[in-house]
Protein backbone atom coordinates (compact mmCIF):
# COMPACT_ATOMS: atom_id res chain seq x y z
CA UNK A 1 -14.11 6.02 6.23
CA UNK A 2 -13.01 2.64 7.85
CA UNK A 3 -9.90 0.66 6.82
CA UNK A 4 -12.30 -1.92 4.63
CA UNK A 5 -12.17 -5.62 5.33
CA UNK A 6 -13.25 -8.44 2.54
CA UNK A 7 -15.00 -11.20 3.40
CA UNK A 8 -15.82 -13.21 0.57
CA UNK A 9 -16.39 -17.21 0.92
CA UNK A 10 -12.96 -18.22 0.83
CA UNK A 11 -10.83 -17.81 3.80
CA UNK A 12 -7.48 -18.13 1.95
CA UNK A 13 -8.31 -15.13 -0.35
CA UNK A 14 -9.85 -12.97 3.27
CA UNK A 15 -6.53 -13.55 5.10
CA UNK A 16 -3.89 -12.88 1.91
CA UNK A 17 -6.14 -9.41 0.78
CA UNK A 18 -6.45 -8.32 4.86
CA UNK A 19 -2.78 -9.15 4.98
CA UNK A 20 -1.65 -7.35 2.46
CA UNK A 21 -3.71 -4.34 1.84
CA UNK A 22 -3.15 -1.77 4.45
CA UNK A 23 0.60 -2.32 3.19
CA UNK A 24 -0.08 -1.43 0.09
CA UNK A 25 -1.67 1.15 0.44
CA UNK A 26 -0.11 2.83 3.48
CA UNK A 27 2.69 2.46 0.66
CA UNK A 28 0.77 4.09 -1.70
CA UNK A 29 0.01 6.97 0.58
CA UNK A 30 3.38 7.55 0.89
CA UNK A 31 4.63 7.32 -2.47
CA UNK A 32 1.76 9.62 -3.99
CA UNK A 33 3.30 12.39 -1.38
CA UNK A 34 6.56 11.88 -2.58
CA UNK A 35 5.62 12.79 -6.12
CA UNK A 36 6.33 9.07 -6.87
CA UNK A 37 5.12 6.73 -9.80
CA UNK A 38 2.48 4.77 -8.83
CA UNK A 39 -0.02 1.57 -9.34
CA UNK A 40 -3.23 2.17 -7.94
CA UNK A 41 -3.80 -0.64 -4.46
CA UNK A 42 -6.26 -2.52 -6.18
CA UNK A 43 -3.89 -3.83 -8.97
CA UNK A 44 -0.74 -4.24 -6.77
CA UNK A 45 -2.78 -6.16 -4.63
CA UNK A 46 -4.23 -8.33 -7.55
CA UNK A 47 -0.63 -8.94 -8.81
CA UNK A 48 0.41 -10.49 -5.51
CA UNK A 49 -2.77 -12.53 -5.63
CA UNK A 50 -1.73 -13.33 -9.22
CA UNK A 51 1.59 -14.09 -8.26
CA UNK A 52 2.26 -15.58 -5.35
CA UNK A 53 -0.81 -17.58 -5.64
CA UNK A 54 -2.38 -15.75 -2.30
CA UNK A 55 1.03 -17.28 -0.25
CA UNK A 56 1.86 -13.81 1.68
CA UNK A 57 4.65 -15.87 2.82
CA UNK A 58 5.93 -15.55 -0.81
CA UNK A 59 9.83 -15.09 -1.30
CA UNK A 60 8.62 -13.54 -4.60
CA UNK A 61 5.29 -12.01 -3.68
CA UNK A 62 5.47 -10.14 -7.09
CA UNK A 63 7.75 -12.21 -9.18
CA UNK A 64 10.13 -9.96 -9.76
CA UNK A 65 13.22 -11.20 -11.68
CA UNK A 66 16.63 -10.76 -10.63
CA UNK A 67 19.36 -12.28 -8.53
CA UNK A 68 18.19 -14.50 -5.48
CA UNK A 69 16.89 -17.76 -5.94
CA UNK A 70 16.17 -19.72 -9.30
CA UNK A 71 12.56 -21.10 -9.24
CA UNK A 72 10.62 -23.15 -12.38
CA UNK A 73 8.01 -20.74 -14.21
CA UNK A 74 5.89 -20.51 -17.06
CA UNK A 75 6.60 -17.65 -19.76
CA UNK A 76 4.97 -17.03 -22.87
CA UNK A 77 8.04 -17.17 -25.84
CA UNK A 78 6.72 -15.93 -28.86
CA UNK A 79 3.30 -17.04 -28.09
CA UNK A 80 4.18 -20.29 -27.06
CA UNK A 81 3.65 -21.65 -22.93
CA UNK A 82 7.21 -22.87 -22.27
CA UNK A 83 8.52 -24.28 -18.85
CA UNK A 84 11.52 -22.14 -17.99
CA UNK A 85 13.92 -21.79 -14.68
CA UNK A 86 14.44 -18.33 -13.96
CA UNK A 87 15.64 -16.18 -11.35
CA UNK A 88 13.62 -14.30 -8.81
CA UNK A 89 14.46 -11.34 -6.23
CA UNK A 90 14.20 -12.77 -2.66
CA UNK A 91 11.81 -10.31 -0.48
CA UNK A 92 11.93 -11.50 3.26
CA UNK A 93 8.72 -9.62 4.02
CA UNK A 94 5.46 -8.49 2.21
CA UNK A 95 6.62 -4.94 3.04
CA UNK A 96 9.78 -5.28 1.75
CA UNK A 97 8.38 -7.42 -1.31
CA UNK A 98 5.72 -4.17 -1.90
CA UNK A 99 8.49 -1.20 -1.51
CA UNK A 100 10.64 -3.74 -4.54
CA UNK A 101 7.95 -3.32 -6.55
CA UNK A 102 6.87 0.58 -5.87
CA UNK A 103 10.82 1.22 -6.38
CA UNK A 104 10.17 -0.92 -9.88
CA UNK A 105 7.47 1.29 -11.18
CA UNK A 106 9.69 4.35 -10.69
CA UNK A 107 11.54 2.92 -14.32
CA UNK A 108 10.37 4.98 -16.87
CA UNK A 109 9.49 1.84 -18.91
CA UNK A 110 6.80 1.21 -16.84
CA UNK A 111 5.46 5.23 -17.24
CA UNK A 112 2.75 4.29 -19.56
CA UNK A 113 1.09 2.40 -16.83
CA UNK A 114 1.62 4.37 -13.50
CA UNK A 115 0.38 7.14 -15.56
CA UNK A 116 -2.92 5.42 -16.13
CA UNK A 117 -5.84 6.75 -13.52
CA UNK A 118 -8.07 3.50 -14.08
CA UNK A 119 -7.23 0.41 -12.71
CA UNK A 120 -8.88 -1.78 -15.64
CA UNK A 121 -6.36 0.44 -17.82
CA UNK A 122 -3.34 -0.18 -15.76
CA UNK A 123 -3.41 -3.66 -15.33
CA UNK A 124 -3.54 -3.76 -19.46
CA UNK A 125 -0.79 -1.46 -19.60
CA UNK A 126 0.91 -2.82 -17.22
CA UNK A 127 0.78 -6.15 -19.81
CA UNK A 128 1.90 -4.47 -22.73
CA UNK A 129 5.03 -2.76 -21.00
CA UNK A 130 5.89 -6.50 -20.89
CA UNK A 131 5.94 -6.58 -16.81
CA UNK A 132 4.58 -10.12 -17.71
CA UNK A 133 4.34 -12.62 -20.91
CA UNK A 134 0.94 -14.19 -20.33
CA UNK A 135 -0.98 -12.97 -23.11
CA UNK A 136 -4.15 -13.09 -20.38
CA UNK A 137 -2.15 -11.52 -17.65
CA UNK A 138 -4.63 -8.22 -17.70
CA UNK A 139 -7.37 -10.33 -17.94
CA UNK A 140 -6.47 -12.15 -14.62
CA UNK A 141 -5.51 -8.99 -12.62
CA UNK A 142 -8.86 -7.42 -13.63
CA UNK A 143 -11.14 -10.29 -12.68
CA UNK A 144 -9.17 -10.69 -9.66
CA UNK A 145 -10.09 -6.71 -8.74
CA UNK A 146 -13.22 -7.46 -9.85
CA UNK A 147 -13.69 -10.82 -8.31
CA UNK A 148 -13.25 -9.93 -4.64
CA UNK A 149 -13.97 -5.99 -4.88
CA UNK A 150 -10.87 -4.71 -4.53
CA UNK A 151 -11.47 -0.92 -5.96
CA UNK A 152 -12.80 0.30 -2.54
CA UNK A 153 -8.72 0.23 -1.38
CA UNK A 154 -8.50 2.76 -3.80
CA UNK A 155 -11.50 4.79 -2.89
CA UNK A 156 -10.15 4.51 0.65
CA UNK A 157 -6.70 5.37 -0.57
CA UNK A 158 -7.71 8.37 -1.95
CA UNK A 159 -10.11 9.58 0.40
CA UNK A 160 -7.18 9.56 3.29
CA UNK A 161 -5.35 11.74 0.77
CA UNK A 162 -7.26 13.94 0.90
CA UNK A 163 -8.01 14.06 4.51
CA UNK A 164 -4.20 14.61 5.13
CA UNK A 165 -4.22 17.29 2.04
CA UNK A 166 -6.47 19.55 3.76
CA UNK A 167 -5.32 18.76 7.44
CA UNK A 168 -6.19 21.14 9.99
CA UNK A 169 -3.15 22.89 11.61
CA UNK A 170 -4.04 24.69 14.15
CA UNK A 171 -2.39 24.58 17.58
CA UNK A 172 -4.16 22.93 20.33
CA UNK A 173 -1.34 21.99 22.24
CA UNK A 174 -2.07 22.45 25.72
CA UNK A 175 0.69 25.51 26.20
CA UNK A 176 2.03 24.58 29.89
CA UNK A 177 2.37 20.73 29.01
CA UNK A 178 6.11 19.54 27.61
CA UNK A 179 6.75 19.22 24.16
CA UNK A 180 8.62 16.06 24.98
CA UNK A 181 6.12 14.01 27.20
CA UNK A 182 5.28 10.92 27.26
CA UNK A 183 1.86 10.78 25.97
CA UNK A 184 -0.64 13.68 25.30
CA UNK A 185 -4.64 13.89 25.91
CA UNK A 186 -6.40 14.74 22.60
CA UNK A 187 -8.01 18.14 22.93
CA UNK A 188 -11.49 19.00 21.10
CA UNK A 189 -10.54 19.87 17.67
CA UNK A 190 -7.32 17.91 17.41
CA UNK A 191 -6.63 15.30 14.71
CA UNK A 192 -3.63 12.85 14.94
CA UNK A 193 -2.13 14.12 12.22
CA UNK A 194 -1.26 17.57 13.43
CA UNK A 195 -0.53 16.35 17.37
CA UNK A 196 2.22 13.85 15.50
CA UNK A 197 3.45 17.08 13.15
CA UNK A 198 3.90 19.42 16.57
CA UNK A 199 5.03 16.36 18.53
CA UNK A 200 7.77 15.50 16.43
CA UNK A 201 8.37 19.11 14.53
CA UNK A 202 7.93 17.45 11.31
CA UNK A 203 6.97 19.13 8.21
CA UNK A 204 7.24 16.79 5.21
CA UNK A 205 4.06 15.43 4.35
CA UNK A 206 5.21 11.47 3.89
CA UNK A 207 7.07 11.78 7.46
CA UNK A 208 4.24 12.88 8.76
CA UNK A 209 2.23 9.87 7.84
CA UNK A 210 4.83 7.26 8.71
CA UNK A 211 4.74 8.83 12.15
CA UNK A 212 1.34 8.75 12.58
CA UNK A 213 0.91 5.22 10.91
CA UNK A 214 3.50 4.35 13.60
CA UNK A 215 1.47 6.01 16.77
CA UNK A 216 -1.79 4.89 15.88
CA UNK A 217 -0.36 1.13 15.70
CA UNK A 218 1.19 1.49 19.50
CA UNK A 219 -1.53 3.04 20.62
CA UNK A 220 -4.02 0.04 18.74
CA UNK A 221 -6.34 2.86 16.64
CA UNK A 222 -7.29 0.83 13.81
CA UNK A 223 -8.49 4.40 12.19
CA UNK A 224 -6.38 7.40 12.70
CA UNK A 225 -9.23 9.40 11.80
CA UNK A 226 -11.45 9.02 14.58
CA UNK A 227 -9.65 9.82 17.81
CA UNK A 228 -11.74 11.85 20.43
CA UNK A 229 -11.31 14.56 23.45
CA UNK A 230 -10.20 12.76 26.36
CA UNK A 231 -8.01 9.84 25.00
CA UNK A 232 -4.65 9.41 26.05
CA UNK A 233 -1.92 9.63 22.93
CA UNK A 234 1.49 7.87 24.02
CA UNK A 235 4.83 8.51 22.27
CA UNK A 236 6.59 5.33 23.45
């Protein structure tokens, strides 16, 4: 399955959801191997729409409060819309911003949402934990998700799962070639998630993926699932 692309009618939402989505969910990956607490892609990317207002340039791509820089908002105070100042963690990057807000859900006051399966379900759990005082905060982040189709991240999300779940391990290295060179040609059978575990002599699943995430950027393979015999792997 290929990484999916939107392409809806508005250019602003295309290039803040292309942006931002193989982030979250390469950070989603990861986390789910760890054992983490997790939001499914489809709402964290909603809330960053919601939040930021589709700006991935966003110093608050989440609007997560804490020291860093005070900024006017809207809050809900006993019902009531009331223009506050508050304070809001600075994020210099949307990876950075999306790691803050994975690390966030690891709070157990946030359990009865990351343990939610259903992303309608989290998003109005996620309300009533109090991660936000709009009383139509759920509503937003599900027509959002709805609104530009954002459920087939988690489809894709899960299908890699399980792709690196039941990963093949069987050597193919080529015995007489160094375990240190440069660059390796793909053999018939090989994935590149096994020639990244022998290359490196990891073992940990989440290593694993950040390795391979890393290799099939350098080597510009938008899909790390469809390498073929022949092709020429490099290292650095």
């Amino acid at each position: 399955m290929e990484f999916p692309i939107i392409a809806t009618k508005y250019e602003y939402v295309n290039v803040f959801v292309n942006t931002i989505a193989p982030i979250v969910v390469n950070e989603y990956i990861a986390r789910k191997m760890n054992n983490n607490k997790v939001l499914l892609p489809s709402v964290v990317i909603a809330m960053a729409c919601q939040e930021s207002g589709y700006n991935i340039n966003s110093s608050s791509l989440f609007g997560i409060k804490g020291e860093g820089f005070y900024s006017p908002t809207t809050e809900y105070i006993d019902g009531v819309e009331t223009s506050i100042v508050d304070s809001f963690k600075i994020y210099p990057t949307a990876s950075e911003a999306v790691v803050g807000l994975y690390d966030l859900m690891q709070w157990s006051h946030y359990d009865s949402a990351t343990n939610k399966t259903n992303n309608h379900l989290q998003a109005v759990t996620l309300q009533e934990c109090g991660y936000a005082t709009d009383p139509n905060y759920a509503i937003s982040i599900v027509s959002i998700i709805e609104d530009w189709g954002l459920s087939v991240y988690d489809e894709y999300a899960d299908n890699r799962l399980n792709e690196i779940k039941n990963a093949d391990y069987v050597d193919n290295t080529v015995p007489d070639e160094p375990t240190e060179a440069d660059s390796y040609t793909v053999q018939a059978g090989d994935n590149l998630w096994q020639i990244v575990a022998r290359r490196y002599q990891l073992d940990d699943n989440a290593e694993i993926y950040r390795k391979e995430m890393e290799i099939a950027e350098l080597n510009n393979i938008d899909n790390p699932s469809l390498i073929y015999a022949g092709m020429v792997i490099n290292f650095n």
